[in-house]
PDB file of N, CA and C in Angstrom:
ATOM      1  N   UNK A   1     -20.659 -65.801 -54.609  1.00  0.00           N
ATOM      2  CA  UNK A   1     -22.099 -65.825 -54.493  1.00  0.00           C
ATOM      3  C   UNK A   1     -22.757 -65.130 -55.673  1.00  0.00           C
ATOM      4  N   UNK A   2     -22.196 -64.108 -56.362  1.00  0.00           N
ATOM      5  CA  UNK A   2     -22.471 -63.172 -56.900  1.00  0.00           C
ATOM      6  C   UNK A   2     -22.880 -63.648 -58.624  1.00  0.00           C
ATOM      7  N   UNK A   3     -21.993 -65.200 -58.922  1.00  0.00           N
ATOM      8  CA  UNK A   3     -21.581 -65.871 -59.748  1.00  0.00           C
ATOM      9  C   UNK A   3     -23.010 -66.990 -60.035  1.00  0.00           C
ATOM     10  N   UNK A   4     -23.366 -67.433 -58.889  1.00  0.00           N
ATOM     11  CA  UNK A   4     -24.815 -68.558 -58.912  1.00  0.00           C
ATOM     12  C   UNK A   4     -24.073 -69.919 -59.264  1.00  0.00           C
ATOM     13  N   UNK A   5     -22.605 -70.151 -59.223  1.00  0.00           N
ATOM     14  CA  UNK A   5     -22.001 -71.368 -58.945  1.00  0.00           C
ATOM     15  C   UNK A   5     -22.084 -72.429 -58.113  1.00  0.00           C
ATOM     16  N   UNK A   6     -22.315 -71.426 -56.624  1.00  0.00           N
ATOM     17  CA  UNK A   6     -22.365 -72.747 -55.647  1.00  0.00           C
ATOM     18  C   UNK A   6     -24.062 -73.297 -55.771  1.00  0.00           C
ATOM     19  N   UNK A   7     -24.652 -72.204 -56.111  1.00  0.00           N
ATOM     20  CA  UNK A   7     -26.021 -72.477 -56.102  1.00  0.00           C
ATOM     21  C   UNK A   7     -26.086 -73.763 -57.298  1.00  0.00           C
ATOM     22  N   UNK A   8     -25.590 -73.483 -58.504  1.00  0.00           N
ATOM     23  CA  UNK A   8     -25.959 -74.569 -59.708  1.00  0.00           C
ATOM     24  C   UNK A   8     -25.227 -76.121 -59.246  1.00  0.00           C
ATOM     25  N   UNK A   9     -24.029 -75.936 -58.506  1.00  0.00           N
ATOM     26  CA  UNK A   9     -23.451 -76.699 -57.202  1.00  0.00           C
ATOM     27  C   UNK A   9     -24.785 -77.640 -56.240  1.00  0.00           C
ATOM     28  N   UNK A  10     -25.072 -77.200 -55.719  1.00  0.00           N
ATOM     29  CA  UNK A  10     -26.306 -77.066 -54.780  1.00  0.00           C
ATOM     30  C   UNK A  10     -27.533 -77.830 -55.495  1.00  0.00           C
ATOM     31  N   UNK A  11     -27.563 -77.353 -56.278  1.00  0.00           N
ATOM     32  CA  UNK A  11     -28.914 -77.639 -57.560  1.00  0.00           C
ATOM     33  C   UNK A  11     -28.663 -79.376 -58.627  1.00  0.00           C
ATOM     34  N   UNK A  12     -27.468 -79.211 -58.658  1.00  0.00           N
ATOM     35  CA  UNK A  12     -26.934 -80.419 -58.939  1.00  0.00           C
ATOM     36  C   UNK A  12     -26.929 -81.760 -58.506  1.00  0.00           C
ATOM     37  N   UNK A  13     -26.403 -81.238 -56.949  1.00  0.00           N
ATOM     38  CA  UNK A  13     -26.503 -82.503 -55.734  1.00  0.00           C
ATOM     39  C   UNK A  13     -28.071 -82.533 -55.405  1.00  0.00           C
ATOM     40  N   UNK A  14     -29.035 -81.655 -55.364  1.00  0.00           N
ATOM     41  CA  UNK A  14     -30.285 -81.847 -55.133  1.00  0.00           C
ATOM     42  C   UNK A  14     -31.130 -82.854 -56.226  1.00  0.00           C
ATOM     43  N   UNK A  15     -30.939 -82.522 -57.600  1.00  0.00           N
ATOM     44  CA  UNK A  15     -31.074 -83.603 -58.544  1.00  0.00           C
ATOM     45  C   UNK A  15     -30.848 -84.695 -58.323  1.00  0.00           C
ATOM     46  N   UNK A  16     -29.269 -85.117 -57.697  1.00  0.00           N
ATOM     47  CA  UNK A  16     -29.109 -86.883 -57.552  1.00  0.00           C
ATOM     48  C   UNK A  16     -30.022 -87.374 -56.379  1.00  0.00           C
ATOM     49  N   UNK A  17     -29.935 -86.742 -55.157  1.00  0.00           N
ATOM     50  CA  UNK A  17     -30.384 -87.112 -54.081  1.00  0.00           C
ATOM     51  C   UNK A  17     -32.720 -86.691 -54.242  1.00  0.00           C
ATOM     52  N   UNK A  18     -32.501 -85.931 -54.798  1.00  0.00           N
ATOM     53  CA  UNK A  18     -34.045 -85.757 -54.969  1.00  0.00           C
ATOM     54  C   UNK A  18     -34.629 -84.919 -53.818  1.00  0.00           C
ATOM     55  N   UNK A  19     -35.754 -84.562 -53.767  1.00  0.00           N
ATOM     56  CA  UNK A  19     -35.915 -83.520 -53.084  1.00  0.00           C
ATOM     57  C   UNK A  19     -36.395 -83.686 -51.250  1.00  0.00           C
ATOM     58  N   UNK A  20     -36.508 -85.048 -51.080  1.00  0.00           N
ATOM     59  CA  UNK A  20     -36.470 -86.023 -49.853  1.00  0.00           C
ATOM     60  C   UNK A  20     -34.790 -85.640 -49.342  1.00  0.00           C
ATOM     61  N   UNK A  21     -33.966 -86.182 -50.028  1.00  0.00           N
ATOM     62  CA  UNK A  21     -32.334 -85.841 -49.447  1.00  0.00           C
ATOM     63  C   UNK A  21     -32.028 -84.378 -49.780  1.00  0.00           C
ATOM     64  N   UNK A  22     -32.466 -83.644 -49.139  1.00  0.00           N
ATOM     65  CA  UNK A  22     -31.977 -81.698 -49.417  1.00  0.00           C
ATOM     66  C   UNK A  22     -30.671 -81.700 -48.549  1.00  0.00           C
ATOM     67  N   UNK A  23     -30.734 -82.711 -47.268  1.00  0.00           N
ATOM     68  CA  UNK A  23     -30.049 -82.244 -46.392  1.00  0.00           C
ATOM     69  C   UNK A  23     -28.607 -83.132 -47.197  1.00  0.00           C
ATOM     70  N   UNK A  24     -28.383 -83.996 -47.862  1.00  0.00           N
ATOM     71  CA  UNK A  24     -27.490 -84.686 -48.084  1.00  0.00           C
ATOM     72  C   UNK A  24     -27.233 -83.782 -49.546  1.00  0.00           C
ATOM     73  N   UNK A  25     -28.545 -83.076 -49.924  1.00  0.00           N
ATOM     74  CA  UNK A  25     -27.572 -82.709 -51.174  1.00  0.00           C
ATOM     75  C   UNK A  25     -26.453 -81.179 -50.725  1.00  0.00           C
ATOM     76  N   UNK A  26     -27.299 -80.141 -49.677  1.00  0.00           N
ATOM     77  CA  UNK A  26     -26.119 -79.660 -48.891  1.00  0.00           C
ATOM     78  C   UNK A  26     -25.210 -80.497 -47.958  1.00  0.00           C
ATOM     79  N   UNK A  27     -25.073 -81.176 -47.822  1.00  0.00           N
ATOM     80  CA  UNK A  27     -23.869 -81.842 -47.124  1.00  0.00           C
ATOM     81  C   UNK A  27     -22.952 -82.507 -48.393  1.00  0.00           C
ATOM     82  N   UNK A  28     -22.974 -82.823 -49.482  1.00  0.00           N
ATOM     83  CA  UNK A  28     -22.536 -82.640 -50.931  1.00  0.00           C
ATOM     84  C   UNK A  28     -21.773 -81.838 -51.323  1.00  0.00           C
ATOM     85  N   UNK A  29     -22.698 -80.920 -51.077  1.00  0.00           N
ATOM     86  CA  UNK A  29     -21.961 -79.470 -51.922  1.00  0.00           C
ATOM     87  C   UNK A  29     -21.392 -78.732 -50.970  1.00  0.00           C
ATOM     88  N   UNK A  30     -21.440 -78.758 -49.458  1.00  0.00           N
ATOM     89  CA  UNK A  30     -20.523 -78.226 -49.087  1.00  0.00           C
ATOM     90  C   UNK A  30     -18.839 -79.192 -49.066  1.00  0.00           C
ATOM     91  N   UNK A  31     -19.156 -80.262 -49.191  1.00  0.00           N
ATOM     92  CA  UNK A  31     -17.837 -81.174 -49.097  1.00  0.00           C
ATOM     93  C   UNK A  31     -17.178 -80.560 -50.115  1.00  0.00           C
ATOM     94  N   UNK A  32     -18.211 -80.458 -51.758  1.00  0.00           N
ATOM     95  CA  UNK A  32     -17.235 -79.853 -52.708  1.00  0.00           C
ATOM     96  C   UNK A  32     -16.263 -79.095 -52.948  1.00  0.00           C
ATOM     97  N   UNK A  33     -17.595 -77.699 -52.006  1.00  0.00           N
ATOM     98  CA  UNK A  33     -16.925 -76.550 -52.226  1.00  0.00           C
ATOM     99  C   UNK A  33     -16.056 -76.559 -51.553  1.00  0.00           C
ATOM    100  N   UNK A  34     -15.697 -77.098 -50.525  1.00  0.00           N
ATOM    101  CA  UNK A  34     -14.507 -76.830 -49.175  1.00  0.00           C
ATOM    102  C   UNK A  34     -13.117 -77.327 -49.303  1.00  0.00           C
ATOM    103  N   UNK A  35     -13.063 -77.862 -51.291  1.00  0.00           N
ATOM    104  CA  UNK A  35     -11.602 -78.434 -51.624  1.00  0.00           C
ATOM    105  C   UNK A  35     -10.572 -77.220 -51.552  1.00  0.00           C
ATOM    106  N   UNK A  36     -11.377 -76.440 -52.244  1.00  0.00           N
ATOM    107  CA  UNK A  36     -10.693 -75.296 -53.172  1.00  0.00           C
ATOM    108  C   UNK A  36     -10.710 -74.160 -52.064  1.00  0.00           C
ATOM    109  N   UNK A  37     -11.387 -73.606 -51.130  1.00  0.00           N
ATOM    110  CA  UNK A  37     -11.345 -72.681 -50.300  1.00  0.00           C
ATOM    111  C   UNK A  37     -11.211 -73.503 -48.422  1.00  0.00           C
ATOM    112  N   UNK A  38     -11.550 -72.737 -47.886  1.00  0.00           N
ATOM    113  CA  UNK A  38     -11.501 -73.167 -46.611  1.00  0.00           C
ATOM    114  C   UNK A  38     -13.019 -73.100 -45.681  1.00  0.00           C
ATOM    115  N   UNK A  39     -13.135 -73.764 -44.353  1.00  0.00           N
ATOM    116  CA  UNK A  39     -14.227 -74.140 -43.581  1.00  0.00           C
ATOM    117  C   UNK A  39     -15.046 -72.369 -43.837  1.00  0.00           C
ATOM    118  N   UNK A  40     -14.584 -71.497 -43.287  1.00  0.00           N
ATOM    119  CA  UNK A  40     -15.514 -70.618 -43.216  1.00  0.00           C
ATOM    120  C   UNK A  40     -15.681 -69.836 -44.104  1.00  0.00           C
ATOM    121  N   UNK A  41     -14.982 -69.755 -45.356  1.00  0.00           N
ATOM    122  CA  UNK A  41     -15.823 -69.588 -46.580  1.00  0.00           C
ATOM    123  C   UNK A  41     -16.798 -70.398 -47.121  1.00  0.00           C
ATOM    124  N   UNK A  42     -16.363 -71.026 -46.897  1.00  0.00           N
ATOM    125  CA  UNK A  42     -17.808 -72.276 -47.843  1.00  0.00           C
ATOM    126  C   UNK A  42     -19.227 -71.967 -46.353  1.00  0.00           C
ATOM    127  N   UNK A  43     -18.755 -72.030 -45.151  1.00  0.00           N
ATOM    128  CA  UNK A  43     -20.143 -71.918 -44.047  1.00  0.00           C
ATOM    129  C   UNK A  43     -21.018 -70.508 -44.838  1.00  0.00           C
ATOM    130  N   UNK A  44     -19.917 -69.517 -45.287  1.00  0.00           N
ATOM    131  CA  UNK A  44     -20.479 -68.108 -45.409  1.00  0.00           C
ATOM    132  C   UNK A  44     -21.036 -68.275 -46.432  1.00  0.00           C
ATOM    133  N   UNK A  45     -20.419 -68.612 -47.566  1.00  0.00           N
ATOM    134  CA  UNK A  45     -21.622 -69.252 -48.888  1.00  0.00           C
ATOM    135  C   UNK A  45     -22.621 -70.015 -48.842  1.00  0.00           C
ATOM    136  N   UNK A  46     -22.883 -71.155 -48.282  1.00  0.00           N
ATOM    137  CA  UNK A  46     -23.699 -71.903 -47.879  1.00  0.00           C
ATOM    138  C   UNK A  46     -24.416 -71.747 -47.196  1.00  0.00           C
ATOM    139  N   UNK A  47     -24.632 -70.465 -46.294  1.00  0.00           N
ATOM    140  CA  UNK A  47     -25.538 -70.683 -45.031  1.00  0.00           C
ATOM    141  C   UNK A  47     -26.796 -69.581 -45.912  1.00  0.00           C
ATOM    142  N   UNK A  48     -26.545 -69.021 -46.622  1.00  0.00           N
ATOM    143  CA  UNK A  48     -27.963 -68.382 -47.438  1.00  0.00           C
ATOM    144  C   UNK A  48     -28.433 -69.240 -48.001  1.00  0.00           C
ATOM    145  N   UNK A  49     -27.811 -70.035 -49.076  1.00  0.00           N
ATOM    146  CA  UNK A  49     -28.237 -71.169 -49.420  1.00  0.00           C
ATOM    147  C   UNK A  49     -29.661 -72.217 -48.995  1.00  0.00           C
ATOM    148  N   UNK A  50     -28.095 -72.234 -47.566  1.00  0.00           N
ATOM    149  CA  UNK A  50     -29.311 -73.239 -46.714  1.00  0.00           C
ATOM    150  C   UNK A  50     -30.675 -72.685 -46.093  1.00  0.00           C
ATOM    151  N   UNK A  51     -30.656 -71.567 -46.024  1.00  0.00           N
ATOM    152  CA  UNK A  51     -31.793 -70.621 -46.103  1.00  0.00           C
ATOM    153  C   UNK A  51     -32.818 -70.658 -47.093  1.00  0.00           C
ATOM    154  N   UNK A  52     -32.344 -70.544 -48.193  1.00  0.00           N
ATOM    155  CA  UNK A  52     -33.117 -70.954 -49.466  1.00  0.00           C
ATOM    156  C   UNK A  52     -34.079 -71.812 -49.174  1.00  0.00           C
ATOM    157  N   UNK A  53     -32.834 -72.749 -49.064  1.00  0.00           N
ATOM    158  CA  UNK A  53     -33.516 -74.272 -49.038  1.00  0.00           C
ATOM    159  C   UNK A  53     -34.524 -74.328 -48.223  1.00  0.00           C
ATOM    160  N   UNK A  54     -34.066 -73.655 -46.919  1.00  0.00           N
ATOM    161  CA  UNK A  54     -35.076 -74.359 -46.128  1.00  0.00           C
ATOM    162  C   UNK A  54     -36.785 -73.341 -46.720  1.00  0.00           C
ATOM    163  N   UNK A  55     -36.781 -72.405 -47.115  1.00  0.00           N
ATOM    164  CA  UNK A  55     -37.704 -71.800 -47.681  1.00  0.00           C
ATOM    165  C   UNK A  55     -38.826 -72.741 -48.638  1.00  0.00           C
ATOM    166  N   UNK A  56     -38.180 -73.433 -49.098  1.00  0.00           N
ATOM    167  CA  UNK A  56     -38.005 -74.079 -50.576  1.00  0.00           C
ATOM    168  C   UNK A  56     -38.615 -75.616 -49.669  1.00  0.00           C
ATOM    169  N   UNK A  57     -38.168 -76.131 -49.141  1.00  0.00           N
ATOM    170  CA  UNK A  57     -38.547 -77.439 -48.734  1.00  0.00           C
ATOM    171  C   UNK A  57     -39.364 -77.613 -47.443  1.00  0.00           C
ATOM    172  N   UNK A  58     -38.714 -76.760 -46.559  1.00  0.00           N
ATOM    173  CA  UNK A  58     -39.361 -76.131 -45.430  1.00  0.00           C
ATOM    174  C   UNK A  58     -39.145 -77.189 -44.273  1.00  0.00           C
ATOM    175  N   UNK A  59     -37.616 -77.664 -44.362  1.00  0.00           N
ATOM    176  CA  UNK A  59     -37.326 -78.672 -42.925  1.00  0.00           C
ATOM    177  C   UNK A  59     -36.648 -77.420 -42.161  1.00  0.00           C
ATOM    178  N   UNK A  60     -36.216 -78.316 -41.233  1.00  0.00           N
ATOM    179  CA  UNK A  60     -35.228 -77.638 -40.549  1.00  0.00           C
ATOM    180  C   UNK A  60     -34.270 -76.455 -40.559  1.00  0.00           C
ATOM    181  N   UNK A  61     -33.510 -75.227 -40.393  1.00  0.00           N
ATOM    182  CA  UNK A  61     -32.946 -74.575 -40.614  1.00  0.00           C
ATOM    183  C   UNK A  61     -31.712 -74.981 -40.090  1.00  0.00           C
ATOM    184  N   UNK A  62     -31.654 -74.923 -38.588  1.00  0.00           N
ATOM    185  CA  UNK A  62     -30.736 -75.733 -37.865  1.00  0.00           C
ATOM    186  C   UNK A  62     -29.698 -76.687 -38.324  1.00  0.00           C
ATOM    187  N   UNK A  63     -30.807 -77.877 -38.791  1.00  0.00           N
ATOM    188  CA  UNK A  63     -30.353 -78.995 -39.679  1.00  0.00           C
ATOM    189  C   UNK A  63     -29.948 -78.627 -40.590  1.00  0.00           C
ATOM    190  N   UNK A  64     -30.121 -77.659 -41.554  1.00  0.00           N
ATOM    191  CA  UNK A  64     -29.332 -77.456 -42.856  1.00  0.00           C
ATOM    192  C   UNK A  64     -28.189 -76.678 -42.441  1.00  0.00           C
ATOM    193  N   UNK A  65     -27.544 -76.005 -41.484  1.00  0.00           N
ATOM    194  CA  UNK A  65     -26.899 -74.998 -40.824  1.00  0.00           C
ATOM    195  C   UNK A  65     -25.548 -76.674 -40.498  1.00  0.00           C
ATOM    196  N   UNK A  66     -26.136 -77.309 -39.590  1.00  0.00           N
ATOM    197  CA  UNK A  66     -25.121 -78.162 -39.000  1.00  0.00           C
ATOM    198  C   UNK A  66     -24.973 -79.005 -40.066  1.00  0.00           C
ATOM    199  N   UNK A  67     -25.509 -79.485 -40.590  1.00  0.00           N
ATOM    200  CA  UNK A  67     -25.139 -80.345 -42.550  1.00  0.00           C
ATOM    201  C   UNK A  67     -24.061 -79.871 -43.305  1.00  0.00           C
ATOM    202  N   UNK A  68     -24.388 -78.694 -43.171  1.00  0.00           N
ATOM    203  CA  UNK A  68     -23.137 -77.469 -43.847  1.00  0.00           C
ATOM    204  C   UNK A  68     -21.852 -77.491 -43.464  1.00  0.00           C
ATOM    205  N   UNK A  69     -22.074 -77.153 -41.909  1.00  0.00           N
ATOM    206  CA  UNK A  69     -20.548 -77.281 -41.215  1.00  0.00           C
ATOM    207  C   UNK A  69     -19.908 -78.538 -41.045  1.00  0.00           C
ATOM    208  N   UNK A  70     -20.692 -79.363 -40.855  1.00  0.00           N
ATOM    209  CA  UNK A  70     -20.187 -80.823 -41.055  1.00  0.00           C
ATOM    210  C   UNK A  70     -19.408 -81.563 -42.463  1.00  0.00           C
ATOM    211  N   UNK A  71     -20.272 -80.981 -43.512  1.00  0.00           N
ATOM    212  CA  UNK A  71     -19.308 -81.591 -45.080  1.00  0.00           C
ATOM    213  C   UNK A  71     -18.294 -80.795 -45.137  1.00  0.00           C
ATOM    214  N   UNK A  72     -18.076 -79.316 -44.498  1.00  0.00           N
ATOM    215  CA  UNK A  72     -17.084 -78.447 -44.719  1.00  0.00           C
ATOM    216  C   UNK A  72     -16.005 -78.801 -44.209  1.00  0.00           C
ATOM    217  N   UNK A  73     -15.819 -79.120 -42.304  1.00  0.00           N
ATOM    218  CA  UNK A  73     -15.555 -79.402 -41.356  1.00  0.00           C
ATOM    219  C   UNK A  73     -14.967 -81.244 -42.082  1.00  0.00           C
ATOM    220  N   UNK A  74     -15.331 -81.632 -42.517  1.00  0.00           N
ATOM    221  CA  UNK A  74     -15.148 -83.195 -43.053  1.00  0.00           C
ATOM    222  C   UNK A  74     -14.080 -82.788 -43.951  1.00  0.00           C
ATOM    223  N   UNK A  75     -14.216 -82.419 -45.273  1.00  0.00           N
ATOM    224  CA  UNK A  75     -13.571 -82.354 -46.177  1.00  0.00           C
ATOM    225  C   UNK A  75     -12.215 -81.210 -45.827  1.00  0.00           C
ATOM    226  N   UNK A  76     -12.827 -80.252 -44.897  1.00  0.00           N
ATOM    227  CA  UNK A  76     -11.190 -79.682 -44.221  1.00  0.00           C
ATOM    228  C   UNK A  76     -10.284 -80.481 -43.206  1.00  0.00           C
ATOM    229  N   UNK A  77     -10.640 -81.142 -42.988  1.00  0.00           N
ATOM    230  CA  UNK A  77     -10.158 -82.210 -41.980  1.00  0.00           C
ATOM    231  C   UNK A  77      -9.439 -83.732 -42.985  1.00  0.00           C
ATOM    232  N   UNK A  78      -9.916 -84.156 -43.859  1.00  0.00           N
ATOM    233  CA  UNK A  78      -9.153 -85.540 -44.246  1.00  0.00           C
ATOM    234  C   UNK A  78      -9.115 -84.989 -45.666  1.00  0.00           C
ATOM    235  N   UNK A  79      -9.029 -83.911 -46.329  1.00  0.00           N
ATOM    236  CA  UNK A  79      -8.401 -83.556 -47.888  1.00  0.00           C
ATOM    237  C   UNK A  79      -7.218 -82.913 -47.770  1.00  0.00           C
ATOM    238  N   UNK A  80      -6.034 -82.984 -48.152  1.00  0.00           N
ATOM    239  CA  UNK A  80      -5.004 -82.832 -47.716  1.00  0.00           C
ATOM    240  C   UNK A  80      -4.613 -81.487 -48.600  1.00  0.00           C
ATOM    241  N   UNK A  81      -4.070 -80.213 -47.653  1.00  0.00           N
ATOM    242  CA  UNK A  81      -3.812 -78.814 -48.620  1.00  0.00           C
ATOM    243  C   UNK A  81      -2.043 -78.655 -48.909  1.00  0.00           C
ATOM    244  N   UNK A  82      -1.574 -78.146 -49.970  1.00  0.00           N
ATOM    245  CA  UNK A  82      -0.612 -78.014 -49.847  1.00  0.00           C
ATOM    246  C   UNK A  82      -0.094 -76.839 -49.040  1.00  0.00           C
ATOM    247  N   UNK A  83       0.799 -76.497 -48.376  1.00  0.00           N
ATOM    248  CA  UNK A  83       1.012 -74.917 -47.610  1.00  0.00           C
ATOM    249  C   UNK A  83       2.074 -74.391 -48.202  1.00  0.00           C
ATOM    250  N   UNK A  84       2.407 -75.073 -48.618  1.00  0.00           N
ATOM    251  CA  UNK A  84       4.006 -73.835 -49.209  1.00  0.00           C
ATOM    252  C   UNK A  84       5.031 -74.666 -48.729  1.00  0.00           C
ATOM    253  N   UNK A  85       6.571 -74.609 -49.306  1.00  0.00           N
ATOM    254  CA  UNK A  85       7.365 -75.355 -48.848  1.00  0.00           C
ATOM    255  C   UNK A  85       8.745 -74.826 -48.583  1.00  0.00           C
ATOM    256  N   UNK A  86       9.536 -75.304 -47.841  1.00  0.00           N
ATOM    257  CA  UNK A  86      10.770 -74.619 -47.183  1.00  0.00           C
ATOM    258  C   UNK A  86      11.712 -74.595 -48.517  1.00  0.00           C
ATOM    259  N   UNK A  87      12.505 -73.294 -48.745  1.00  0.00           N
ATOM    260  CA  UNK A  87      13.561 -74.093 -49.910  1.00  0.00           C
ATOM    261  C   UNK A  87      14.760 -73.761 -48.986  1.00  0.00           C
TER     262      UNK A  87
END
């Protein structure tokens, strides 16, 4: 968080989608972020975020809250992790 990565993350997907799709550009960037770490790191990064946002655009909070857990929850579910292997 400390870095402003997920945010320029965040800021990125808001550009393609425009400022009508906020909720798709967090549901974006949490899919991203959730390659490299796991579901409840990316919720814990994202949920200030989505705070931001909702400051910033002024929908839903809720909705940006369940958007979040859903691209996280998605992309932890059908991206496949390696775990370590027996030798």
């Amino acid at each position: 968080m400390g870095s402003g990565a997920a945010e320029r993350i965040v800021r990125g997907f808001r550009s393609l989608t425009g400022s009508d799709g906020s909720e798709f550009a967090l549901w974006g960037s949490s899919s991203f972020l959730a390659i490299p770490v796991f579901f409840d790191n990316v919720f814990y990064l994202m949920a200030p975020l989505a705070r931001s946002m909702r400051a910033r655009v002024g929908k839903n909070y809720a909705l940006y809250l369940v958007v979040v857990g859903a691209g996280a929850a998605t992309t932890h579910v059908f991206v496949p992790r390696r775990r370590g292997h027996w030798r």
